[in-house]
N, C-alpha and C. Protein backbone atom coordinates (compact mmCIF):
# COMPACT_ATOMS: atom_id res chain seq x y z
N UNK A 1 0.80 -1.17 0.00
CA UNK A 1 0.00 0.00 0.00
C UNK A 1 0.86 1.25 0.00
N UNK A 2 1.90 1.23 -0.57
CA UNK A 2 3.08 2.58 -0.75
C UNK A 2 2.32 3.52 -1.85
N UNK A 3 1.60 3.03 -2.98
CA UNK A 3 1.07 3.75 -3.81
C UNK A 3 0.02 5.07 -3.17
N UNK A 4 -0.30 5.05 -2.04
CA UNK A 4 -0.99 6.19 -1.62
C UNK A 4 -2.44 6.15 -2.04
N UNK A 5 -2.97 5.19 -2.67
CA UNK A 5 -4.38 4.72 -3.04
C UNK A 5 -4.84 4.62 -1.60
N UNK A 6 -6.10 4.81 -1.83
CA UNK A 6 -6.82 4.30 -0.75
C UNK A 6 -7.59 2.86 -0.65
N UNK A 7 -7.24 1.92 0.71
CA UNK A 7 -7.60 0.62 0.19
C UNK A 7 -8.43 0.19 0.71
N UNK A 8 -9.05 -0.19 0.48
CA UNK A 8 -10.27 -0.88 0.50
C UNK A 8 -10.38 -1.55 2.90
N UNK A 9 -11.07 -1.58 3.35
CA UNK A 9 -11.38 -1.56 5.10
C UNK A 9 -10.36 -3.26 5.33
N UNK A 10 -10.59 -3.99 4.28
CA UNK A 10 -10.83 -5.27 4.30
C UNK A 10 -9.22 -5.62 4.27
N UNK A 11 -8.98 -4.91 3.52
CA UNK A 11 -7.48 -5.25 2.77
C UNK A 11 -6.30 -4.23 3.66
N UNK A 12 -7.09 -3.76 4.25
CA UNK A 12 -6.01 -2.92 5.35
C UNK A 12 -6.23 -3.25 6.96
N UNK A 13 -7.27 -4.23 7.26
CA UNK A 13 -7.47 -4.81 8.35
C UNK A 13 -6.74 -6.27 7.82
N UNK A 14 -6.46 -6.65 6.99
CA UNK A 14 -5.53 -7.56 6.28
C UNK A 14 -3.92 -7.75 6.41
N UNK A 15 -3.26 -6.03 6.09
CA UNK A 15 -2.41 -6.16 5.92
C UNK A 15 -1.72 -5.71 7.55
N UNK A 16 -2.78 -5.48 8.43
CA UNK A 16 -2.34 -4.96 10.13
C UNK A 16 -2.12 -6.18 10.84
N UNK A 17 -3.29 -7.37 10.13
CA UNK A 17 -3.20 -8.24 10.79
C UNK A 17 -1.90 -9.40 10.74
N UNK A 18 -1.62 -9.10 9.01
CA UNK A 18 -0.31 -9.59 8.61
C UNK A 18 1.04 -9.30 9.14
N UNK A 19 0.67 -8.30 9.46
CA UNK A 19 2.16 -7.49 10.13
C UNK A 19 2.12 -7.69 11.82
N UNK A 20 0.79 -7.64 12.56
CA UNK A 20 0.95 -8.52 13.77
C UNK A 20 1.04 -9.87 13.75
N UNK A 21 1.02 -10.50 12.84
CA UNK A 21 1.53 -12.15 13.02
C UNK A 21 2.64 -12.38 12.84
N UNK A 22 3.41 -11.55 12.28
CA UNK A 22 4.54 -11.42 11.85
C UNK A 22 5.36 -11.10 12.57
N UNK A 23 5.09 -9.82 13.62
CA UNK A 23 5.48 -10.01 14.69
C UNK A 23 5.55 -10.74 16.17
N UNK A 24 3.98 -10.96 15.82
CA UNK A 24 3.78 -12.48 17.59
C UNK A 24 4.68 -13.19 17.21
N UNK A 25 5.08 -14.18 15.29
CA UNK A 25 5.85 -14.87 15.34
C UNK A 25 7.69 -14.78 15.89
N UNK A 26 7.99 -13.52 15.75
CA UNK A 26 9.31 -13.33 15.98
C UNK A 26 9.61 -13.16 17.49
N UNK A 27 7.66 -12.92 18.33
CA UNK A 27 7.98 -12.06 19.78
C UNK A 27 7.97 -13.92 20.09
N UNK A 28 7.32 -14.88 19.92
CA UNK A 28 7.19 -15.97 20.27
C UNK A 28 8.46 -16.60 20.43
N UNK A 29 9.88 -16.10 19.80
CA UNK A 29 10.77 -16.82 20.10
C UNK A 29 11.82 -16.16 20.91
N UNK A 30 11.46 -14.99 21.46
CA UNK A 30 11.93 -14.05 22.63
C UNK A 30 11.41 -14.50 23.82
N UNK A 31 13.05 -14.90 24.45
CA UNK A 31 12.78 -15.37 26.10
C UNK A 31 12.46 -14.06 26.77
N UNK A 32 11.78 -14.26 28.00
CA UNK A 32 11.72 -13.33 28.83
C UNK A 32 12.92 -12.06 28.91
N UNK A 33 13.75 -13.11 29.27
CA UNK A 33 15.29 -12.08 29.51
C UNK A 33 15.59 -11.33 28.63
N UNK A 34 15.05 -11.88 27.37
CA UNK A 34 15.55 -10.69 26.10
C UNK A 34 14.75 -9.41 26.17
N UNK A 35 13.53 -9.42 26.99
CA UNK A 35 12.53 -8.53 26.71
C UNK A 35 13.02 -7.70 27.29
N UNK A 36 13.51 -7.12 28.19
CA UNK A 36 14.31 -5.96 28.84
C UNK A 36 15.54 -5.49 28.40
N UNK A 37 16.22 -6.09 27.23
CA UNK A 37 17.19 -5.48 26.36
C UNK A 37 17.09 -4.40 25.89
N UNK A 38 17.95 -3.16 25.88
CA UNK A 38 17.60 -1.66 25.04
C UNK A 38 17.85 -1.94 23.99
N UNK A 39 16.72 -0.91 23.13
CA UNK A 39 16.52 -0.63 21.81
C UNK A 39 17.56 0.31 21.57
N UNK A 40 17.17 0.78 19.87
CA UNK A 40 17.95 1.85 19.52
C UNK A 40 17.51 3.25 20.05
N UNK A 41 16.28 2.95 20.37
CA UNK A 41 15.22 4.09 21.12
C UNK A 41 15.56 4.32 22.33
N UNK A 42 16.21 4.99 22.85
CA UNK A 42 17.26 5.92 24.43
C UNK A 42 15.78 5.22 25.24
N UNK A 43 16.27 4.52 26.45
CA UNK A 43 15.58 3.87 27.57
C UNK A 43 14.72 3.18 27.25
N UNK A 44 14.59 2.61 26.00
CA UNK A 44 13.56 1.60 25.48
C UNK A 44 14.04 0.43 25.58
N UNK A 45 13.38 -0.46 26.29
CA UNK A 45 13.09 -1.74 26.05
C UNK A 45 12.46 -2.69 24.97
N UNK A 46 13.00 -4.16 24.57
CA UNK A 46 11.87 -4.69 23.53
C UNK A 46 10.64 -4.92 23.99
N UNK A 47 10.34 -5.11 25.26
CA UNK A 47 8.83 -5.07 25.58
C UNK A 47 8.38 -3.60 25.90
N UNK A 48 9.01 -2.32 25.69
CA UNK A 48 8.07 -0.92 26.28
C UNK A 48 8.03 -1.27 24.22
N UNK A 49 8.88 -2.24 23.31
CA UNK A 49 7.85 -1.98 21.69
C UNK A 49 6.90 -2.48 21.71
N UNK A 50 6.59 -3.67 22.35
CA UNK A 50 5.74 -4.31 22.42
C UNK A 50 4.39 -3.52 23.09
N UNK A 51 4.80 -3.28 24.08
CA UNK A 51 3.59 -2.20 24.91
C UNK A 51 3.04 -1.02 24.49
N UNK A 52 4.08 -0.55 23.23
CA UNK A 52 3.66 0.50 22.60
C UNK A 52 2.69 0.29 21.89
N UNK A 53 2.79 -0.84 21.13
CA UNK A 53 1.77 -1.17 20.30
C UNK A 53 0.49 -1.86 20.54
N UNK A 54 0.17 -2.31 21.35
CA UNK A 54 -0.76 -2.34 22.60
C UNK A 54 -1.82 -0.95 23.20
N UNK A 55 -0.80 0.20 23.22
CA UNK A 55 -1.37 1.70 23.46
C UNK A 55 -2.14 2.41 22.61
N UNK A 56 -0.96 1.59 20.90
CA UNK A 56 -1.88 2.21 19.97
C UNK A 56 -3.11 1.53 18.90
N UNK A 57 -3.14 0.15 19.87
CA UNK A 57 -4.58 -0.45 19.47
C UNK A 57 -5.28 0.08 20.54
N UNK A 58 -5.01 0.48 21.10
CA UNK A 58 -6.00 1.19 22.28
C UNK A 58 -6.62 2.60 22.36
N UNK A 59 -5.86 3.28 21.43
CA UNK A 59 -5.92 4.32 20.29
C UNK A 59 -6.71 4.26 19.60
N UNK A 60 -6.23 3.47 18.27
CA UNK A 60 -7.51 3.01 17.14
C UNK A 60 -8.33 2.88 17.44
N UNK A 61 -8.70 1.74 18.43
CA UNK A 61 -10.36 1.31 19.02
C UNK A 61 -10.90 2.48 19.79
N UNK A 62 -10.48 3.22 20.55
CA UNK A 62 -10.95 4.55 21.27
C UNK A 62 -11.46 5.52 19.55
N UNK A 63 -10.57 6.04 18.78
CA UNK A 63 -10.72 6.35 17.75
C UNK A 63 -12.39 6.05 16.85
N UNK A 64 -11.70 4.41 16.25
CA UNK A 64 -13.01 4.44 15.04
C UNK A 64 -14.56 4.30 16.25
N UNK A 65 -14.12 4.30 17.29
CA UNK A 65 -15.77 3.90 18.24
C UNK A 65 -16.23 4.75 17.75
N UNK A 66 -15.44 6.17 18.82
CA UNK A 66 -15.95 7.72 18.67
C UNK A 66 -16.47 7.71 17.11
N UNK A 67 -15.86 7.63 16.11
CA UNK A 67 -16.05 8.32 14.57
C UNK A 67 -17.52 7.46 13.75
N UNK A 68 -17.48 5.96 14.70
CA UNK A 68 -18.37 5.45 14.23
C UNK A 68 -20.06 6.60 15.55
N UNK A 69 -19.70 6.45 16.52
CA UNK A 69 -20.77 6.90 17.10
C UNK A 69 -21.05 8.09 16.60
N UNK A 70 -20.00 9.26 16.16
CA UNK A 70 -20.44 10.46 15.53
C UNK A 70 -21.46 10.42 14.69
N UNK A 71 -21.37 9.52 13.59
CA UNK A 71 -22.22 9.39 12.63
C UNK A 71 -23.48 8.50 12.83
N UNK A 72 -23.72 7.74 13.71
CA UNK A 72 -25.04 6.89 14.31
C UNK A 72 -25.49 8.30 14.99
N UNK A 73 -25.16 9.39 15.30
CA UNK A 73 -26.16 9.98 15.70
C UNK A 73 -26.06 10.00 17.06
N UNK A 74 -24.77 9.67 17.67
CA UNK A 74 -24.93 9.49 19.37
C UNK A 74 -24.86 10.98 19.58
N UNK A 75 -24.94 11.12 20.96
CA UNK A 75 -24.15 12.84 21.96
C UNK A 75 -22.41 12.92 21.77
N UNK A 76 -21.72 12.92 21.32
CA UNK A 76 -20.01 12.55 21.55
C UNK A 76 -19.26 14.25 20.75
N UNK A 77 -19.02 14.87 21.65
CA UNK A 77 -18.42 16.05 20.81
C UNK A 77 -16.98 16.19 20.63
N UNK A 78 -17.13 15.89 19.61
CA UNK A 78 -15.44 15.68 18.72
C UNK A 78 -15.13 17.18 18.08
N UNK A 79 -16.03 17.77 18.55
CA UNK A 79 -15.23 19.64 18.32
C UNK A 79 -13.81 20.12 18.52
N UNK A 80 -13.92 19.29 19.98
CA UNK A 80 -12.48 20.03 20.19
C UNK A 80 -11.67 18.86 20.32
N UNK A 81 -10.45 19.15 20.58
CA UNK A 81 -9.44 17.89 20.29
C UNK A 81 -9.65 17.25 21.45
N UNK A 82 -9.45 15.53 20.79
CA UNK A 82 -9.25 14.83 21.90
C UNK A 82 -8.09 14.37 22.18
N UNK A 83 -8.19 14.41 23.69
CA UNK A 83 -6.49 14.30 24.55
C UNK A 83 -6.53 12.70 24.92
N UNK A 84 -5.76 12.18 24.04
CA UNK A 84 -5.28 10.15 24.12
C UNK A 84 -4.13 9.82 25.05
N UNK A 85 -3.34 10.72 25.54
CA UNK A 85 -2.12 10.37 26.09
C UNK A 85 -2.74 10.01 27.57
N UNK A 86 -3.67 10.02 28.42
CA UNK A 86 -4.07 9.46 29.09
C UNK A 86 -4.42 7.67 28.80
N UNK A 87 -5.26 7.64 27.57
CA UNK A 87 -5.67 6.90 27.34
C UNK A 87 -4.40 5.66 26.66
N UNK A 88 -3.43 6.61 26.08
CA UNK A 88 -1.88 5.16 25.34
C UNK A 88 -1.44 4.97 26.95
N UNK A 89 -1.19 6.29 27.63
CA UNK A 89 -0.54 5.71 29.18
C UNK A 89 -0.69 4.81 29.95
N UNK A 90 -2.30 4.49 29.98
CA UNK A 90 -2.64 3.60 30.76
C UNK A 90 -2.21 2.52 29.95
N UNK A 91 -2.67 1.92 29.31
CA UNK A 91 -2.88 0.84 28.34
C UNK A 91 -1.04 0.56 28.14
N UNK A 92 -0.30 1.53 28.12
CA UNK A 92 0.93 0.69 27.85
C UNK A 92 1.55 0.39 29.17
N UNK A 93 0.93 1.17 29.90
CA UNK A 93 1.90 0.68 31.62
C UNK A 93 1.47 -0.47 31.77
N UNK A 94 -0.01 -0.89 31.33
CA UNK A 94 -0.79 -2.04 32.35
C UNK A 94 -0.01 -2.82 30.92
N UNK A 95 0.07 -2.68 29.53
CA UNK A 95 1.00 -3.98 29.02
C UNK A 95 2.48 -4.28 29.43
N UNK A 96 2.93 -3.19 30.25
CA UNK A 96 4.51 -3.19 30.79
C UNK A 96 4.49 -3.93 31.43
N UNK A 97 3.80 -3.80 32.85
CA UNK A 97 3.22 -4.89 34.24
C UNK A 97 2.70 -6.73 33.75
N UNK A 98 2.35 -6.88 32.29
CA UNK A 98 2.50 -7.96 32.32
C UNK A 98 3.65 -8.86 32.09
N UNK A 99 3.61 -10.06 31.95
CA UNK A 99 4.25 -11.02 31.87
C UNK A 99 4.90 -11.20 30.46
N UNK A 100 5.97 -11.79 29.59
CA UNK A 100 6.12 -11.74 27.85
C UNK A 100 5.24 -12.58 27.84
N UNK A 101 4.80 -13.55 28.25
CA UNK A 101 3.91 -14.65 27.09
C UNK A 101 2.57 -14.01 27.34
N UNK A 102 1.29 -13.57 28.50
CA UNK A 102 0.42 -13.16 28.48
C UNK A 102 0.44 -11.62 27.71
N UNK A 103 1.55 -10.87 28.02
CA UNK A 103 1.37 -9.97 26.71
C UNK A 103 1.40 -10.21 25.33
N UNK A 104 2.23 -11.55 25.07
CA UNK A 104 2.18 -11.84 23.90
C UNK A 104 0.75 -11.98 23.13
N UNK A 105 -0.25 -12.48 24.27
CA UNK A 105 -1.51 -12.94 23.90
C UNK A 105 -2.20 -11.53 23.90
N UNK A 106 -2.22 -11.16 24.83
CA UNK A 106 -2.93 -9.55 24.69
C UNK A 106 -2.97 -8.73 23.44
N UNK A 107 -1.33 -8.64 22.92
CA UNK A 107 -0.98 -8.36 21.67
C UNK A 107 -1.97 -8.83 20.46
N UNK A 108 -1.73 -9.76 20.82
CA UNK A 108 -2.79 -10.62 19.76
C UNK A 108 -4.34 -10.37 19.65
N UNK A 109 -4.75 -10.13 20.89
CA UNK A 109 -6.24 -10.07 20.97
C UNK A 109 -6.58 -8.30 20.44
N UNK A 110 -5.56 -7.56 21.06
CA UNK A 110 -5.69 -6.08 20.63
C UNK A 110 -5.64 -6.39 19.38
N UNK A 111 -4.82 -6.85 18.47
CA UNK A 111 -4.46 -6.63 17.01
C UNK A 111 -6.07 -7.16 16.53
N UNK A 112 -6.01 -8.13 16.53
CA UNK A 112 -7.39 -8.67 16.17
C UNK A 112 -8.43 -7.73 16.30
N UNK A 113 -8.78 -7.13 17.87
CA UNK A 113 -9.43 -6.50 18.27
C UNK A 113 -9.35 -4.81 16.80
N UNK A 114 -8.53 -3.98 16.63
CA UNK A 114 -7.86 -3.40 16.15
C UNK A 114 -8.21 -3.33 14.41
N UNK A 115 -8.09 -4.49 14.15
CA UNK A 115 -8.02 -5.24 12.66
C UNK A 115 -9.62 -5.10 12.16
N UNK A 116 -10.48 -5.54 13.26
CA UNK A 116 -11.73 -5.53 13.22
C UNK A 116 -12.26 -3.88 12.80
N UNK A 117 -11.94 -3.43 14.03
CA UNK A 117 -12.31 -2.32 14.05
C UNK A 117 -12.21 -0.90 12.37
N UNK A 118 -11.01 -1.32 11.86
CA UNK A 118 -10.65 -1.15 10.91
C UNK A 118 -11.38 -1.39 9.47
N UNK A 119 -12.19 -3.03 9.83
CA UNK A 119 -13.06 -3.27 9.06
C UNK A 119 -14.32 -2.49 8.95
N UNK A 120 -14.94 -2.40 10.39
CA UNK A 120 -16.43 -1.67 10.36
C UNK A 120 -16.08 -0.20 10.88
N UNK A 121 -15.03 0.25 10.22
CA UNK A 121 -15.12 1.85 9.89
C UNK A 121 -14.94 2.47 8.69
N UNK A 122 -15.37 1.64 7.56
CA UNK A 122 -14.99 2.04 6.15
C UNK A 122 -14.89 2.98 5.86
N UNK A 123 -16.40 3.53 6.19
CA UNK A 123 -16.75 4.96 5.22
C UNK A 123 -15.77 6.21 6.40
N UNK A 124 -15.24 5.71 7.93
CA UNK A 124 -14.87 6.88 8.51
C UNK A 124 -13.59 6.63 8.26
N UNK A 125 -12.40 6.01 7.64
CA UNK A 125 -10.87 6.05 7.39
C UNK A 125 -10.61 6.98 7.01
N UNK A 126 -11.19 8.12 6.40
CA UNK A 126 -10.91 9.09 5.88
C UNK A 126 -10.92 10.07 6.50
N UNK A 127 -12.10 9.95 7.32
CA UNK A 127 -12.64 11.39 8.56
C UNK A 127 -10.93 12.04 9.19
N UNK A 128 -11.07 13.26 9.28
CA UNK A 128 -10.11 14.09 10.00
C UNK A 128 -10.51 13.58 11.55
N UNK A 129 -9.40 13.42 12.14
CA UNK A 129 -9.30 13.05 13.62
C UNK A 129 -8.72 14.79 14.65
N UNK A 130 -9.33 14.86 15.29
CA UNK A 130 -9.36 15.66 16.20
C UNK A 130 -8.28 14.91 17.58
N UNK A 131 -7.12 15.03 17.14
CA UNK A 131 -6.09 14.41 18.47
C UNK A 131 -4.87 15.27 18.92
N UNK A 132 -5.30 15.32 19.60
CA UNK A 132 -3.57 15.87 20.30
C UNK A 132 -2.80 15.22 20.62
N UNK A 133 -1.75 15.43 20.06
CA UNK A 133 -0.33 14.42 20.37
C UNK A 133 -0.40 13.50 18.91
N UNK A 134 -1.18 13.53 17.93
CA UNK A 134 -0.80 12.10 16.91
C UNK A 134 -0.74 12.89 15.53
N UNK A 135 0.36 12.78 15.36
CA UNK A 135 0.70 13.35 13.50
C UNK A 135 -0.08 12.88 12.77
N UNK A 136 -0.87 11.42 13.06
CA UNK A 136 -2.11 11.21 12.48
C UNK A 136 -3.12 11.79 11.86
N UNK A 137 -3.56 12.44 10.80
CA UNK A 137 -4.37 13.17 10.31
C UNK A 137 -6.47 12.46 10.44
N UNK A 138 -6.05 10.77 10.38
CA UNK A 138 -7.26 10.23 9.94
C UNK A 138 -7.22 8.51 9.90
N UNK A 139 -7.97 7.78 10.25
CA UNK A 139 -8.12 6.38 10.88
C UNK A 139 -7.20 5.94 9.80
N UNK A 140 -7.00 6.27 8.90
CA UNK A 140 -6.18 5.68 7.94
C UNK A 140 -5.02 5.56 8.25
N UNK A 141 -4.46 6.88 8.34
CA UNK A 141 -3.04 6.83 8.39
C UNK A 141 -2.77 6.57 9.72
N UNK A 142 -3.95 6.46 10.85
CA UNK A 142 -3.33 6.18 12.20
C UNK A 142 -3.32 4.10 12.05
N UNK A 143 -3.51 3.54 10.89
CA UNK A 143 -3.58 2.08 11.35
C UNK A 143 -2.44 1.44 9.94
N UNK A 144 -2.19 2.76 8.78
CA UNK A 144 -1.10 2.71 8.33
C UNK A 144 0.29 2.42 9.20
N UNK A 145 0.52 3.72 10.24
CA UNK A 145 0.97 3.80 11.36
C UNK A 145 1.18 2.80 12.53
N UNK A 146 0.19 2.04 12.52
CA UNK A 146 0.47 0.81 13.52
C UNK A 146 1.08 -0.65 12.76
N UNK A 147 0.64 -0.38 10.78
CA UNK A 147 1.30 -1.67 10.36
C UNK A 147 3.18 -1.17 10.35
N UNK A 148 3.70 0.07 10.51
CA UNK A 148 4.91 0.34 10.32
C UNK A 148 5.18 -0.15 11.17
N UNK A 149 4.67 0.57 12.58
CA UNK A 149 5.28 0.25 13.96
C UNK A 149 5.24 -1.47 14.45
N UNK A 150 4.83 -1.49 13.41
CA UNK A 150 4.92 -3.54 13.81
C UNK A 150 6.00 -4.31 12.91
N UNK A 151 6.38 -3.83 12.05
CA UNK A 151 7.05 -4.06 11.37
C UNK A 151 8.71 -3.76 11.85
N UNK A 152 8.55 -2.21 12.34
CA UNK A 152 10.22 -1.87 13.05
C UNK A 152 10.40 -2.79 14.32
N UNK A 153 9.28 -2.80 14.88
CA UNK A 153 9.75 -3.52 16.31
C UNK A 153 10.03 -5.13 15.61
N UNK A 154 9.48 -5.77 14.83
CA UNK A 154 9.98 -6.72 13.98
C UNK A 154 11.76 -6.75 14.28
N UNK A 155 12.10 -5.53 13.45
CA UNK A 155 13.81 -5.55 13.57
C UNK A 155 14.00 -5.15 14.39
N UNK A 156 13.35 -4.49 15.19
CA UNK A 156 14.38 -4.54 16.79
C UNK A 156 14.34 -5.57 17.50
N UNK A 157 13.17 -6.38 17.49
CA UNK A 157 13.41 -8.08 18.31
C UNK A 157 14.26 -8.73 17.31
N UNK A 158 14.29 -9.16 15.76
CA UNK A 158 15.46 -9.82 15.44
C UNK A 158 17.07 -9.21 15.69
N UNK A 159 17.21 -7.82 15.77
CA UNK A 159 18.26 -7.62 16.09
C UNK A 159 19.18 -8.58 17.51
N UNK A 160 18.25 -8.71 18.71
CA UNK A 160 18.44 -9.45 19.77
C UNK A 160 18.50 -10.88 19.72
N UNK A 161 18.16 -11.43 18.76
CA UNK A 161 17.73 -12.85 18.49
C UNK A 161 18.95 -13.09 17.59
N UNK A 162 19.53 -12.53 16.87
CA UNK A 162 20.52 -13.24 16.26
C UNK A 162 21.82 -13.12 16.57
């Protein structure tokens, strides 16, 4: 999806989900002990990548809810920006505090969780997002954004593994 087309809900809840299997497979062969190794990222750990991405399925799903309820017609005022860094904070501390293999699974259930969500927001991937803190313009580029970030932490766990 480098061409900058816009793709289809199906085929981009496809290619998120491809890129988290891709990664459970590489986190699946990371012992515990490796998970506290620094990144290239100053005080990062391979599990604060892991937890990151955890924050920002927690993101997305906070995200397409709101954009889907806008348009059903709920009360939800997306006027003014909404502030998420409460919302990645929590969600990545409480994936820090777990365990590697039960986060491993968590991982999994967010992505899924995530992937879905992606699906039944078709017509809103496009909608302008009202966020503070995310260079993100729109559900699109914020789940573009999570297939990258699954992909780098990819090479930062093989970096440790070989």
């Amino acid at each position: 999806m480098t061409d900058g087309a816009m793709p289809t809900p199906s085929a981009l809840a496809r290619e998120l989900r491809e890129a988290r299997e891709a990664l459970l497979e590489v986190a699946r062969t990371l012992p515990e002990t490796k998970a506290y190794r620094g990144t290239a990222r100053a005080g990062w750990t391979l599990k604060h990548e892991l937890a990151q991405l955890v924050a920002m399925d927690a993101e997305l799903l906070h995200l397409a809810e709101r954009a889907r309820s806008r348009t059903a017609g709920a009360v939800v005022d997306l006027a003014g920006a909404i502030d998420l860094r409460r919302l990645r904070g929590r969600a990545m501390h409480a994936a820090q505090e777990m365990r590697l293999g039960p986060l491993r699974d968590h991982l999994d259930a967010m992505g899924e969780r995530a992937a879905a969500a992606i699906e039944t927001s078709g017509e809103h991937l496009q909608q302008p997002l009202a966020a503070v803190g995310r260079e993100a313009e729109t559900l699109l580029d914020l789940a573009r954004a999570q297939v990258e970030r699954a992909r780098t932490s990819i090479e930062a766990m093989r970096q440790h593994l070989s």
